[in-house]
C-alpha atoms as a PDB file:
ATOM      1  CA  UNK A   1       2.520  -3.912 -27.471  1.00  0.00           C
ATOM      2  CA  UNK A   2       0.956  -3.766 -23.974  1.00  0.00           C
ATOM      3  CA  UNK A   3       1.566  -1.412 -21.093  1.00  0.00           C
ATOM      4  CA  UNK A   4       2.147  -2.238 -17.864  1.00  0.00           C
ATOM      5  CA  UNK A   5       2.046   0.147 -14.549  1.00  0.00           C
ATOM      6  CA  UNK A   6       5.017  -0.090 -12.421  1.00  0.00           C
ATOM      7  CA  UNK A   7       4.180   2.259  -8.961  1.00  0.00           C
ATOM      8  CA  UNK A   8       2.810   5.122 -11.246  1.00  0.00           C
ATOM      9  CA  UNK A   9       5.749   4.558 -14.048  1.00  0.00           C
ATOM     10  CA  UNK A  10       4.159   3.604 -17.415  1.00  0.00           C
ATOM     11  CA  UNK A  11       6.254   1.437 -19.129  1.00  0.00           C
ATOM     12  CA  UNK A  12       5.834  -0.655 -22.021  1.00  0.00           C
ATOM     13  CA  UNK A  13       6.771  -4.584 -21.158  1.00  0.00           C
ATOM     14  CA  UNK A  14       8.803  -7.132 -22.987  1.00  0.00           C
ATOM     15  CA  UNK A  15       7.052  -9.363 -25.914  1.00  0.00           C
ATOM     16  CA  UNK A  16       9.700 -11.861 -24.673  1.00  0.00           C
ATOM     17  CA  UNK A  17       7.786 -15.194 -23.446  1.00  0.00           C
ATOM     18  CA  UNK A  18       8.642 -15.408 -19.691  1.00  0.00           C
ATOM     19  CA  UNK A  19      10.661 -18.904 -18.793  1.00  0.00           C
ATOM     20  CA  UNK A  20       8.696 -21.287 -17.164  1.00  0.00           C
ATOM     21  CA  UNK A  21       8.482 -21.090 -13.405  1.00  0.00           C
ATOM     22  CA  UNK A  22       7.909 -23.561 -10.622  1.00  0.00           C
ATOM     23  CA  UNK A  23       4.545 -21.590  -9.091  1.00  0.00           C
ATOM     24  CA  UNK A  24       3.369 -23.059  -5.641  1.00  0.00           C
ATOM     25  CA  UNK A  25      -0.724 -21.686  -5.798  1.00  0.00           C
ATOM     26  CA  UNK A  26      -2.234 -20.106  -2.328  1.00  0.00           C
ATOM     27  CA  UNK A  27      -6.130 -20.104  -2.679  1.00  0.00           C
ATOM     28  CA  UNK A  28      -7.788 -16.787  -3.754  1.00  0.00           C
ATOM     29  CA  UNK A  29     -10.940 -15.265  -2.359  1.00  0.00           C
ATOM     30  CA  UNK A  30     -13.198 -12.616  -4.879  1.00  0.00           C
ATOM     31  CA  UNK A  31     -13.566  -9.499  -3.330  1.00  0.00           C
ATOM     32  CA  UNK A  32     -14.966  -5.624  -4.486  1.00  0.00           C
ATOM     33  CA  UNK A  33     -12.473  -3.231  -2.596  1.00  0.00           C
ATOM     34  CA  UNK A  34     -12.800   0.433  -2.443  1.00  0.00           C
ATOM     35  CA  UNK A  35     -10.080   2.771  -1.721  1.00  0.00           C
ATOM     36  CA  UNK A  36     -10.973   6.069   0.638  1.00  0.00           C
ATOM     37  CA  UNK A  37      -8.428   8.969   1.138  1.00  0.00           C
ATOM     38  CA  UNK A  38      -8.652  10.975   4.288  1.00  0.00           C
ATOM     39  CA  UNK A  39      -7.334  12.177   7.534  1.00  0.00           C
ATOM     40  CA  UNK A  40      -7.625  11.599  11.473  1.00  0.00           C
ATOM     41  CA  UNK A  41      -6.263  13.712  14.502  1.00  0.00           C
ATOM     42  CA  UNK A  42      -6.455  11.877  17.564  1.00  0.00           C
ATOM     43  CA  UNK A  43      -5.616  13.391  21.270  1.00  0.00           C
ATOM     44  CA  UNK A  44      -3.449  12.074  24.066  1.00  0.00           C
ATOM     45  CA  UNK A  45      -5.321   9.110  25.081  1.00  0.00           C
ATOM     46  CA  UNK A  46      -5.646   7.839  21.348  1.00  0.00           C
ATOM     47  CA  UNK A  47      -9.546   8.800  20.851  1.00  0.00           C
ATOM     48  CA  UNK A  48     -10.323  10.011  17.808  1.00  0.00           C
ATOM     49  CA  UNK A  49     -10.640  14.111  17.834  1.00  0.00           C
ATOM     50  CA  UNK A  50     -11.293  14.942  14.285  1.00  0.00           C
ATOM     51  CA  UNK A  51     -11.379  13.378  10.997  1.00  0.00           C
ATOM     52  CA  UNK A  52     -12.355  14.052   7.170  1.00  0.00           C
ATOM     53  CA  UNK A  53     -12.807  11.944   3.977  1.00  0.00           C
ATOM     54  CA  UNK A  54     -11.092  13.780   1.378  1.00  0.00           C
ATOM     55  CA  UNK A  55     -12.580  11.001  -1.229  1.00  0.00           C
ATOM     56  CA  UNK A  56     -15.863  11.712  -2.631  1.00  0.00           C
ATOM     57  CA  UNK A  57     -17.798   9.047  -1.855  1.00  0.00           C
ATOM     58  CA  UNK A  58     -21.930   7.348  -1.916  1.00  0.00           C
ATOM     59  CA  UNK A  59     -23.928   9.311   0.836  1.00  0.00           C
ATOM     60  CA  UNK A  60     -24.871   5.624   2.082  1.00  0.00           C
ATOM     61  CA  UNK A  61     -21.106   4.641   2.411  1.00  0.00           C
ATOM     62  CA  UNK A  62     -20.314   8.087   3.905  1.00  0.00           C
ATOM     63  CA  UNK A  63     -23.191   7.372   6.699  1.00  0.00           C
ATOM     64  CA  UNK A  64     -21.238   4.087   7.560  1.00  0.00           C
ATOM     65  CA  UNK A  65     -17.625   5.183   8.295  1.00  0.00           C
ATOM     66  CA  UNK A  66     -19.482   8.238  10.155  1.00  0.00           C
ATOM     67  CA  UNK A  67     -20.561   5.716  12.529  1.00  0.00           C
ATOM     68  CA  UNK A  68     -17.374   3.937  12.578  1.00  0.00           C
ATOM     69  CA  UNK A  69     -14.316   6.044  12.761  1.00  0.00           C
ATOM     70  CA  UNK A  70     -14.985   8.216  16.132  1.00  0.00           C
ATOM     71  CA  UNK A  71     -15.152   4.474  17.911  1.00  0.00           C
ATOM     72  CA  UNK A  72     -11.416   4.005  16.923  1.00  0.00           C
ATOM     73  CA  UNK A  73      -9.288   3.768  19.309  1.00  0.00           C
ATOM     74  CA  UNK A  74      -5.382   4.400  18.442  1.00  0.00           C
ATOM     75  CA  UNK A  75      -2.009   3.770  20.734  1.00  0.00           C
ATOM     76  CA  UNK A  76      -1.340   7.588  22.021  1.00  0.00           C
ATOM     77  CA  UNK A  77       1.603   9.472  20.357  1.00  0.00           C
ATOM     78  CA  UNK A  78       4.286  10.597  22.147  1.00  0.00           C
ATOM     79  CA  UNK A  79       7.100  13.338  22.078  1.00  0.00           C
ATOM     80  CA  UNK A  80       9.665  14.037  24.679  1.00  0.00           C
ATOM     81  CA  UNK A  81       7.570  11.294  26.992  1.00  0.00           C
ATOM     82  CA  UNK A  82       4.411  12.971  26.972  1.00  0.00           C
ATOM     83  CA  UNK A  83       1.054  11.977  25.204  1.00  0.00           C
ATOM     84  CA  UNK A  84       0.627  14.638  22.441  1.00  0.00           C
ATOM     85  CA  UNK A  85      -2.249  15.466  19.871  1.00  0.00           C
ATOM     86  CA  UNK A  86      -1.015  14.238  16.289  1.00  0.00           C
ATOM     87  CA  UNK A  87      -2.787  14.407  13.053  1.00  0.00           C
ATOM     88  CA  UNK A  88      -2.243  11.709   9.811  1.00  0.00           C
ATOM     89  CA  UNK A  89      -3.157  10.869   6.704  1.00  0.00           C
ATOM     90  CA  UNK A  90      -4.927   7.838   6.091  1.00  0.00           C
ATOM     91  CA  UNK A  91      -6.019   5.429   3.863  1.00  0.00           C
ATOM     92  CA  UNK A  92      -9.420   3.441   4.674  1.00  0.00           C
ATOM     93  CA  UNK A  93      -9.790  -0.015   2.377  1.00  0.00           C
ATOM     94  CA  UNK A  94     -13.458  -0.957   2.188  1.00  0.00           C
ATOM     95  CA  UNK A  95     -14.860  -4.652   0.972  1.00  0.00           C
ATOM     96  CA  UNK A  96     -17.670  -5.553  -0.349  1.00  0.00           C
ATOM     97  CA  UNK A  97     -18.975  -9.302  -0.342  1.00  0.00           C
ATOM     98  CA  UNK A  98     -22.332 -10.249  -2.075  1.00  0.00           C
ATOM     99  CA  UNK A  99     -25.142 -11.858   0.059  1.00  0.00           C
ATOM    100  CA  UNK A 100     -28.635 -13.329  -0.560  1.00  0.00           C
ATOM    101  CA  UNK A 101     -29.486  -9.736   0.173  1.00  0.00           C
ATOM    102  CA  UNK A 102     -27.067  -7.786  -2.210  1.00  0.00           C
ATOM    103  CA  UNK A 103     -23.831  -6.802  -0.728  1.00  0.00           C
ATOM    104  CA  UNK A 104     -22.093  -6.456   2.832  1.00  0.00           C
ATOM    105  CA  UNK A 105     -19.253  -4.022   3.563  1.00  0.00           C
ATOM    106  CA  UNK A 106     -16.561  -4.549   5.533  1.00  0.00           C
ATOM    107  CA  UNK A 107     -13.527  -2.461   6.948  1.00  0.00           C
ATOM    108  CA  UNK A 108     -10.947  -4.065   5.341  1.00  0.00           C
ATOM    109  CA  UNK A 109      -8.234  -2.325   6.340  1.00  0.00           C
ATOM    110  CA  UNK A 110      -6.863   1.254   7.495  1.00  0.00           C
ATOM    111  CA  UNK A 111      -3.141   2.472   6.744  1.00  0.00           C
ATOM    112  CA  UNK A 112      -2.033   5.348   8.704  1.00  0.00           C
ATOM    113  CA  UNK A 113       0.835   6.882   6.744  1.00  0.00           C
ATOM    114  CA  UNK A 114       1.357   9.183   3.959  1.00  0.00           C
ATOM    115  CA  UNK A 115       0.101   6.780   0.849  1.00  0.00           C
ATOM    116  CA  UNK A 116      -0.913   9.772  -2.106  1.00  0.00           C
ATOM    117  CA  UNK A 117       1.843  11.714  -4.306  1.00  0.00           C
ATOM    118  CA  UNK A 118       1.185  14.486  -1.973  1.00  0.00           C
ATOM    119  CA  UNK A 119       0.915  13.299   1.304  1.00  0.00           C
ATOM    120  CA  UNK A 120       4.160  11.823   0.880  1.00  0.00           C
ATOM    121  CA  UNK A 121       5.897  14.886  -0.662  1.00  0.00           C
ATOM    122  CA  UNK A 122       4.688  16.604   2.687  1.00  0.00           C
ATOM    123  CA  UNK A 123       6.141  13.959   4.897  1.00  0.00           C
ATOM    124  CA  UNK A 124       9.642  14.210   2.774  1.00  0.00           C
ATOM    125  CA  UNK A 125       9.463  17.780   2.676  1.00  0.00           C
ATOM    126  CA  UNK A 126       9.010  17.628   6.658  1.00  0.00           C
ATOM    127  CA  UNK A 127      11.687  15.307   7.178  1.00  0.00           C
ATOM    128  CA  UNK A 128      13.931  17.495   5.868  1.00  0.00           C
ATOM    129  CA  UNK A 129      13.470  20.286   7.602  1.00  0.00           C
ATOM    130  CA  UNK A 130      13.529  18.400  10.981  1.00  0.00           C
ATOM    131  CA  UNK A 131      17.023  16.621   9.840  1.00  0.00           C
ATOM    132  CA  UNK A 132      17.848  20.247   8.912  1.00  0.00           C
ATOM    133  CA  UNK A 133      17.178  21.994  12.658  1.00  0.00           C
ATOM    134  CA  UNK A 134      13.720  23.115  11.983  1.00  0.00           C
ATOM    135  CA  UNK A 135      10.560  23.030  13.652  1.00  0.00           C
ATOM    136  CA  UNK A 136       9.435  19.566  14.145  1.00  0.00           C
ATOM    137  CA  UNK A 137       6.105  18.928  12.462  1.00  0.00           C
ATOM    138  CA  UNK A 138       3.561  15.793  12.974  1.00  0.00           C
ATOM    139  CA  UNK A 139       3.046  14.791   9.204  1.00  0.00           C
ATOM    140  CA  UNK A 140       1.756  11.187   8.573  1.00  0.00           C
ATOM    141  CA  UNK A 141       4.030  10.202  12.112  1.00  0.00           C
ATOM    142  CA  UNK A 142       5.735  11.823  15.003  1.00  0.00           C
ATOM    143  CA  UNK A 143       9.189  12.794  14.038  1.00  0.00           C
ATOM    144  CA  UNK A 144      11.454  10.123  13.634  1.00  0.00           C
ATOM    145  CA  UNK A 145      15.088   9.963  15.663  1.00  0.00           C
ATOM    146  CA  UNK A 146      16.371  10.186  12.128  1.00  0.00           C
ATOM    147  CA  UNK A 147      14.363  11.262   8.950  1.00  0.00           C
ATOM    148  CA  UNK A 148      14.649   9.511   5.896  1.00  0.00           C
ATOM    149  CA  UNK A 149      13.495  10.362   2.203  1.00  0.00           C
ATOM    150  CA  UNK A 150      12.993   7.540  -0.278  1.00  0.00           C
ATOM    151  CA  UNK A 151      13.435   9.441  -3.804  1.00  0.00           C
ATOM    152  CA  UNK A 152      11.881   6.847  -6.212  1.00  0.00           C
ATOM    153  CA  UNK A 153      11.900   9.242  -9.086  1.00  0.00           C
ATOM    154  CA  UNK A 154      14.263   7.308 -11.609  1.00  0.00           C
ATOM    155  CA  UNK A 155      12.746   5.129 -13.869  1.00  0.00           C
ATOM    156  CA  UNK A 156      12.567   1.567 -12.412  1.00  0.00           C
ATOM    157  CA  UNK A 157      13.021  -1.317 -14.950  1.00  0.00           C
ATOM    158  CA  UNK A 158       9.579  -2.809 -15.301  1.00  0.00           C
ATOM    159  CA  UNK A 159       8.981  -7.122 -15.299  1.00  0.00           C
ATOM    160  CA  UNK A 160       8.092  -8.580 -18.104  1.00  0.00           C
ATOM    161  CA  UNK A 161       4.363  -8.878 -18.826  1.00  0.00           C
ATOM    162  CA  UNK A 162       4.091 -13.096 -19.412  1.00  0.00           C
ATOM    163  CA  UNK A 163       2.586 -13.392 -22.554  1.00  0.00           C
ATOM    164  CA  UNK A 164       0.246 -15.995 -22.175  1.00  0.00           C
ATOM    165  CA  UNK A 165      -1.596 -13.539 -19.649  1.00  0.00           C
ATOM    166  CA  UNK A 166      -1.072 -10.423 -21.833  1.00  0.00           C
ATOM    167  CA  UNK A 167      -2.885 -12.099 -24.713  1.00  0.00           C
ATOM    168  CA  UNK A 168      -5.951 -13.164 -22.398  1.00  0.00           C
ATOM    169  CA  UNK A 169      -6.268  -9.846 -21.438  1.00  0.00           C
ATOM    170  CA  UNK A 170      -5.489 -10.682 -18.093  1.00  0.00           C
ATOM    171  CA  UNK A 171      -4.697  -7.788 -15.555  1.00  0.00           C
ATOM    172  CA  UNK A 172      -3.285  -7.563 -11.737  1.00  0.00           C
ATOM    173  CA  UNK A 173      -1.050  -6.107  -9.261  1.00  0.00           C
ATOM    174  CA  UNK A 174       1.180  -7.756  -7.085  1.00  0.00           C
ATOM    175  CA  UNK A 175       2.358  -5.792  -3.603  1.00  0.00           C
ATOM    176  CA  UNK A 176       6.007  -6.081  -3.131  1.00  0.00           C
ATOM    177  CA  UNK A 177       8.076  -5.449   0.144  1.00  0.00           C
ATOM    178  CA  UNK A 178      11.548  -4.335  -0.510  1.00  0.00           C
ATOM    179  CA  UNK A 179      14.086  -4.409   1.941  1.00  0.00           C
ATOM    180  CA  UNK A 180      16.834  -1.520   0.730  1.00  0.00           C
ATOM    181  CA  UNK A 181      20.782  -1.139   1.752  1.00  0.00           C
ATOM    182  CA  UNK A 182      21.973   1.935   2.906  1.00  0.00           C
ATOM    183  CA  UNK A 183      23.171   3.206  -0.914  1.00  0.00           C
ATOM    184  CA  UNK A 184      19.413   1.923  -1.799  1.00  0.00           C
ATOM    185  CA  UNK A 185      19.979  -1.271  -3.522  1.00  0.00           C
ATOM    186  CA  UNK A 186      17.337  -4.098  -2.897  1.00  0.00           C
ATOM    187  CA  UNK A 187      18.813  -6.398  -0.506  1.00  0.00           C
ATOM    188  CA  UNK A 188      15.417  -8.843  -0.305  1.00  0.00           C
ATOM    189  CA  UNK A 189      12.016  -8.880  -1.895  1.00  0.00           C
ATOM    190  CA  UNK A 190       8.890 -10.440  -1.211  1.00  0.00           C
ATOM    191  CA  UNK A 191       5.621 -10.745  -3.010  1.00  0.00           C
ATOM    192  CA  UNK A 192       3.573 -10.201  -0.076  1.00  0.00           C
ATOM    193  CA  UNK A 193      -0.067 -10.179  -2.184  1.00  0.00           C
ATOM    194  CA  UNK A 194      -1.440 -10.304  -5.366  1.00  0.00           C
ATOM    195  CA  UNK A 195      -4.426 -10.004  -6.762  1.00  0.00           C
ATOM    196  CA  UNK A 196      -5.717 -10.267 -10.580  1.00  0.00           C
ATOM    197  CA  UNK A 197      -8.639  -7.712 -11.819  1.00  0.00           C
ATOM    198  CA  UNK A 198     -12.144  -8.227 -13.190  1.00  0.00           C
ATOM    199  CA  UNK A 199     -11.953 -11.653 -13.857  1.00  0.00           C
ATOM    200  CA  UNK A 200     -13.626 -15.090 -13.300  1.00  0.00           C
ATOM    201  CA  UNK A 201     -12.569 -18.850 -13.500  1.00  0.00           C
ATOM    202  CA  UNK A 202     -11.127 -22.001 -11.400  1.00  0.00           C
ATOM    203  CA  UNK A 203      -9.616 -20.683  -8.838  1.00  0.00           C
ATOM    204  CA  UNK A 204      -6.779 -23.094  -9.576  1.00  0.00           C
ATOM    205  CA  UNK A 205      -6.052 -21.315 -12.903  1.00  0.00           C
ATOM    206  CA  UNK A 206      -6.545 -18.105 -10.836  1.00  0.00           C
ATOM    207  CA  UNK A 207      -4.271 -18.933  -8.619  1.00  0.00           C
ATOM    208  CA  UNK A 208      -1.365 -19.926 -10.734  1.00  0.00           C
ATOM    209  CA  UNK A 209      -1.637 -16.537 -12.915  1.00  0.00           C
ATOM    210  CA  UNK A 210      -0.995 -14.751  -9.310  1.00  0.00           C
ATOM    211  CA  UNK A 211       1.788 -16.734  -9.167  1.00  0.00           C
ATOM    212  CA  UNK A 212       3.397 -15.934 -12.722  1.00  0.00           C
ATOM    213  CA  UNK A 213       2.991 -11.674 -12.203  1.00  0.00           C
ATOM    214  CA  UNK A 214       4.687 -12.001  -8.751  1.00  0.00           C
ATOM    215  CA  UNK A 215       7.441 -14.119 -10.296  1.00  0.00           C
ATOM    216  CA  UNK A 216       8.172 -11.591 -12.831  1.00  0.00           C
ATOM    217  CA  UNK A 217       7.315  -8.391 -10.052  1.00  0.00           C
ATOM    218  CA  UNK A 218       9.991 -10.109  -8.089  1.00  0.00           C
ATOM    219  CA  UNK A 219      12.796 -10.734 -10.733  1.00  0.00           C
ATOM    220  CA  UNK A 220      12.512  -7.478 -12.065  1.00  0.00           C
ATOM    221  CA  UNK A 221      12.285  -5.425  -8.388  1.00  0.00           C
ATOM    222  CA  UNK A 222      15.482  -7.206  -7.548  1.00  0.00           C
ATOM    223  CA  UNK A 223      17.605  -4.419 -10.077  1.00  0.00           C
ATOM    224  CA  UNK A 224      15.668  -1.762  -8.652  1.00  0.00           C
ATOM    225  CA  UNK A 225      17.393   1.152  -6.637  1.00  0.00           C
ATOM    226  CA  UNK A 226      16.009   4.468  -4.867  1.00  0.00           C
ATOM    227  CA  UNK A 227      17.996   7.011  -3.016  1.00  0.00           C
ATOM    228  CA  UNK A 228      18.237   7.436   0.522  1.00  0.00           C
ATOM    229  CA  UNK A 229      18.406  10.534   1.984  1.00  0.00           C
ATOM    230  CA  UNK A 230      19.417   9.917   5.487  1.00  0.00           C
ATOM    231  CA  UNK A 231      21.885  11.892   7.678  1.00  0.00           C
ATOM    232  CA  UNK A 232      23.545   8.969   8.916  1.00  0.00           C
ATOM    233  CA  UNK A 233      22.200   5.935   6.338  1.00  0.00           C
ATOM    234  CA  UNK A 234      24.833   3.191   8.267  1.00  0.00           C
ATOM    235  CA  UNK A 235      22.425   3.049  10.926  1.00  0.00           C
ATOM    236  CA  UNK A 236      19.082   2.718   9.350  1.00  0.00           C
ATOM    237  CA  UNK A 237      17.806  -0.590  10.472  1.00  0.00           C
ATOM    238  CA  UNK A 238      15.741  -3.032   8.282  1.00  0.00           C
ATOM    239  CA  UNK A 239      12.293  -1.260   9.680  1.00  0.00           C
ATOM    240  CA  UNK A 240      13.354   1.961   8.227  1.00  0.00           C
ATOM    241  CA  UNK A 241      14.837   0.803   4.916  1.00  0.00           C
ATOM    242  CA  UNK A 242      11.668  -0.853   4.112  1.00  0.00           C
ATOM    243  CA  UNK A 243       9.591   0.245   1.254  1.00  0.00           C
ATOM    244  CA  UNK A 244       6.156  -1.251   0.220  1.00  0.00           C
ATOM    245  CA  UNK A 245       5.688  -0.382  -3.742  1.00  0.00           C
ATOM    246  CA  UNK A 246       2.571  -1.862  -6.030  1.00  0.00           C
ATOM    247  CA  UNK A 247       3.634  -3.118  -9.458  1.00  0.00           C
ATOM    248  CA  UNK A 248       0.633  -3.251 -11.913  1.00  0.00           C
ATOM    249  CA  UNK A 249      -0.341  -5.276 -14.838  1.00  0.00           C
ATOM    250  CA  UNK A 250      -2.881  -3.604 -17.126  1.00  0.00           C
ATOM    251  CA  UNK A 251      -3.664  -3.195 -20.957  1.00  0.00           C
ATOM    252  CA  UNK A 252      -4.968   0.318 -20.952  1.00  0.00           C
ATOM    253  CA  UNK A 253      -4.071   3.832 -20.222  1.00  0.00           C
ATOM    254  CA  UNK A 254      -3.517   5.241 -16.602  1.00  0.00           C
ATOM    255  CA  UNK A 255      -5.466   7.973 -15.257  1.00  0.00           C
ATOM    256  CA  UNK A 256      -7.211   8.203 -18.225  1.00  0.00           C
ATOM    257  CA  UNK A 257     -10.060   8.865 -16.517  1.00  0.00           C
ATOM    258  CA  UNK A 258      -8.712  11.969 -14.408  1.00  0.00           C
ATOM    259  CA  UNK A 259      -8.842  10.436 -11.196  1.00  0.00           C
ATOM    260  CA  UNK A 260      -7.198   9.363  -8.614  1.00  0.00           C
ATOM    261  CA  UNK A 261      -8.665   5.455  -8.303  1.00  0.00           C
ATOM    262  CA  UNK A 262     -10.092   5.766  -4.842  1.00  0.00           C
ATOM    263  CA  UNK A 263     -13.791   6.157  -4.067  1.00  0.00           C
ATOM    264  CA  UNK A 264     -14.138   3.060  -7.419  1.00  0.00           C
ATOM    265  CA  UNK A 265     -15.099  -0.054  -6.899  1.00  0.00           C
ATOM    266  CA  UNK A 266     -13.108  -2.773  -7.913  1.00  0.00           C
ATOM    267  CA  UNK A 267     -13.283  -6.481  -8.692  1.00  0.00           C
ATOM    268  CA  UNK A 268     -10.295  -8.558  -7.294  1.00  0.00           C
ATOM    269  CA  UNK A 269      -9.429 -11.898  -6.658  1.00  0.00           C
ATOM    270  CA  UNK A 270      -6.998 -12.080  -4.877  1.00  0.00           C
ATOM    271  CA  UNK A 271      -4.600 -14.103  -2.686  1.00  0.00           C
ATOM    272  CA  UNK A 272      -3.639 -14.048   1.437  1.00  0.00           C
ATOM    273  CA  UNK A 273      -1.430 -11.437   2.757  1.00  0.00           C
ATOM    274  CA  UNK A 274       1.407 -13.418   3.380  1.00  0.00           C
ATOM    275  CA  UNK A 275       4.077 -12.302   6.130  1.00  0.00           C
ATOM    276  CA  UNK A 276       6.924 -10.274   5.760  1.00  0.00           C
ATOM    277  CA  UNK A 277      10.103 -11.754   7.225  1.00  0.00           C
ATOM    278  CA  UNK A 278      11.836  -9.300   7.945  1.00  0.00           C
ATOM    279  CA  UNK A 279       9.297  -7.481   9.788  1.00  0.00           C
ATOM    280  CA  UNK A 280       7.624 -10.408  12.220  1.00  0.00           C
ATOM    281  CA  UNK A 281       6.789  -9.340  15.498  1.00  0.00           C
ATOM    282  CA  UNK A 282       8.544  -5.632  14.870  1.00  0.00           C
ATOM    283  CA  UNK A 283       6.722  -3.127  16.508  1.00  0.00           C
ATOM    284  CA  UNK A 284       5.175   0.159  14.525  1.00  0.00           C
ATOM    285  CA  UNK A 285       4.578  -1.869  11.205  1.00  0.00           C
ATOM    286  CA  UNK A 286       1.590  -1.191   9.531  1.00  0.00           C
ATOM    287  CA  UNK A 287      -0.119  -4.280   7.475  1.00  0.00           C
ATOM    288  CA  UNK A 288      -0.476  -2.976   3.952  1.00  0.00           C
ATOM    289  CA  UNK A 289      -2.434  -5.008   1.591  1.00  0.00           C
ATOM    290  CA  UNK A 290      -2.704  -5.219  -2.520  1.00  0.00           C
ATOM    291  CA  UNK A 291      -5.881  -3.535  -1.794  1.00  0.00           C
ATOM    292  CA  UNK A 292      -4.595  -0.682  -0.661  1.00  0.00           C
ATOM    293  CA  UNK A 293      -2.517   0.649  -3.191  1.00  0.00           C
ATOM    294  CA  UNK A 294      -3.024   1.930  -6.501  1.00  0.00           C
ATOM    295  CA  UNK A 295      -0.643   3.640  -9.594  1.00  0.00           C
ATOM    296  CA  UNK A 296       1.426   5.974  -7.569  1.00  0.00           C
ATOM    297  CA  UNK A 297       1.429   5.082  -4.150  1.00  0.00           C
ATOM    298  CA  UNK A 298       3.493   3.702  -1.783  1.00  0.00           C
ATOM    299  CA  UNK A 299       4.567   3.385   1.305  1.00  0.00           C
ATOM    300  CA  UNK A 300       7.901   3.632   3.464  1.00  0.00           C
ATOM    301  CA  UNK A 301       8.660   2.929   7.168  1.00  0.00           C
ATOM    302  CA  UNK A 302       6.429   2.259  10.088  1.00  0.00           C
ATOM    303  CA  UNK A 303       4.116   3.938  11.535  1.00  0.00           C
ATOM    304  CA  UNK A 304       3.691   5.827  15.267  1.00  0.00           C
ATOM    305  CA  UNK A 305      -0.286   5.664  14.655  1.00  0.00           C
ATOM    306  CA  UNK A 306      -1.431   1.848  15.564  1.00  0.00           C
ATOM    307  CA  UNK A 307      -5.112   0.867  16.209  1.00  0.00           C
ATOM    308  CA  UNK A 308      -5.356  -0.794  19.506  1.00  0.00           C
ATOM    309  CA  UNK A 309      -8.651  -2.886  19.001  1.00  0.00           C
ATOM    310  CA  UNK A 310      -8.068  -4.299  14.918  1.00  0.00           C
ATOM    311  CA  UNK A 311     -10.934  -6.020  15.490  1.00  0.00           C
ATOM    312  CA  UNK A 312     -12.982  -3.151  13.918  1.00  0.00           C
ATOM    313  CA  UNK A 313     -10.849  -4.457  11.027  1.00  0.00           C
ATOM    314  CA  UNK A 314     -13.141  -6.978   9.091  1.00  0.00           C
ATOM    315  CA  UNK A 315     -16.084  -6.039  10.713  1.00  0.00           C
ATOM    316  CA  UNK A 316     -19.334  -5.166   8.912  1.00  0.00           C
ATOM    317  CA  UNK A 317     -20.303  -1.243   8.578  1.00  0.00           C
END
């Protein structure tokens, strides 16, 4: 029997050989990515104040992001019209590519939202008060016009880990967008990335395998349900019923190891970010990647907290 990580759930998948699937292969690139927790306050024209690394991390990759995060430049929040100081958690994705003369890293990407088991309890726990008639509090966004609280906590029925893969020993994670109804049903599901983990080959063969765990991430996400804890869930709009959940394929253990999977490198190849339809050209949506999640995490909603130059994004440290 092998074990497969579903957003943080350990389940243990089906021996039952997948059907065969029609799989349409998008080239791959191979990739180290690192994941780094921490959090930013910017002020009212969108500089960066303040910011910490809560994510232990190599003195020399410390030295970089030192000299990269105060140039960030962010869209000023707002509340009640006016320009206010806001503070967030955030999630900093780092690459690393090899060269002639070892390896180059990159900023690969930067998620402004509540993304750890914590942060997000904070921004529930937040929401609800504000829905309630309490103090509004700036935790991972400005407060929204109308809260909401994703409660994930059931146990989601995990896809089937094809066996072909299984038996190589082959391991992955595939980032789906899930597009919720009011009583928090999936209405529409996309495998937006997907990336398999410490492994090499034809990037053909690659490629196809991709295809196979989002196949299965997809037919299984489409029973999936969450509550939504809304105080008037009719007039949520596709934006806010929007959840962005990592489904993982792996033979061993979980946090066996104690930690929380950020500040590790690791190997990926993995495939484009691909669109989400639902969300083209809709304003406040963050670009998530399969590189930015891990286990537990996800991510719900927009964001208030946009870079305004994402060219930093890809650039060399």
């Amino acid at each position: 029997m092998k074990r497969v990580l579903l957003g943080g759930l350990l389940a243990i998948a089906s021996m039952q050989a997948a059907p065969a699937v029609a799989v349409t292969p998008v080239v791959g690139e191979s990739v180290l990515t690192m994941r780094v927790n921490g959090e930013l306050t910017i002020g009212t024209e969108g500089q960066v104040l303040s910011y910490k690394i809560r994510s232990k991390l190599d003195p020399a990759l410390q030295v970089m992001l030192d000299k990269s995060i105060p140039r960030w430049q962010l869209t000023p929040v707002r509340q009640g019209g006016k320009p206010v100081n806001a503070k967030t958690p955030m999630r900093i994705t780092l690459a690393a590519t090899q060269i002639p003369q070892g390896y180059e890293v990159r900023l690969d990407n930067v998620v402004f939202t509540p993304i750890s088991k914590e942060d997000y309890e904070a921004k529930a726990a937040a929401a609800r008060a504000i829905r309630e008639g309490g103090e509004a509090i700036t935790v991972g966004d400005a407060p929204p016009s109308q809260p909401v609280v994703f409660d994930s906590g059931r146990m989601l029925q995990p896809p089937r880990y094809p066996v072909g893969l299984m038996r190589a020993g082959v391991s992955g994670a595939v980032l789906l967008h899930l597009r919720l109804n009011p009583d928090g049903t999936v209405a529409d599901v996309v495998a937006s990335q997907s990336s398999l983990f410490d492994i090499k080959g034809a990037s053909a063969v690659l490629d196809k395998a991709r295809g196979l765990l989002e196949k299965e991430s997809i037919r299984a996400a489409r029973s999936w349900s969450w509550h939504v804890d809304a105080a008037h869930p009719e007039l949520l709009t596709a934006d806010d019923l929007t959840v962005c959940v990592p489904v993982e394929f792996r033979m061993d253990s979980p946090g066996k190891q104690g930690d929380d999977n950020t500040a590790v490198w690791r190997q990926e190849f993995r495939g484009p970010n691909l669109p989400v339809p639902w969300l083209v050209g809709k304003a406040g949506q963050q670009l998530v990647g399969v590189s930015d999640l891990t286990g537990s995490d996800q991510v719900a909603g927009g964001s208030v907290f946009q870079l305004t130059d994402r060219s930093v994004l890809g650039r060399v440290l």
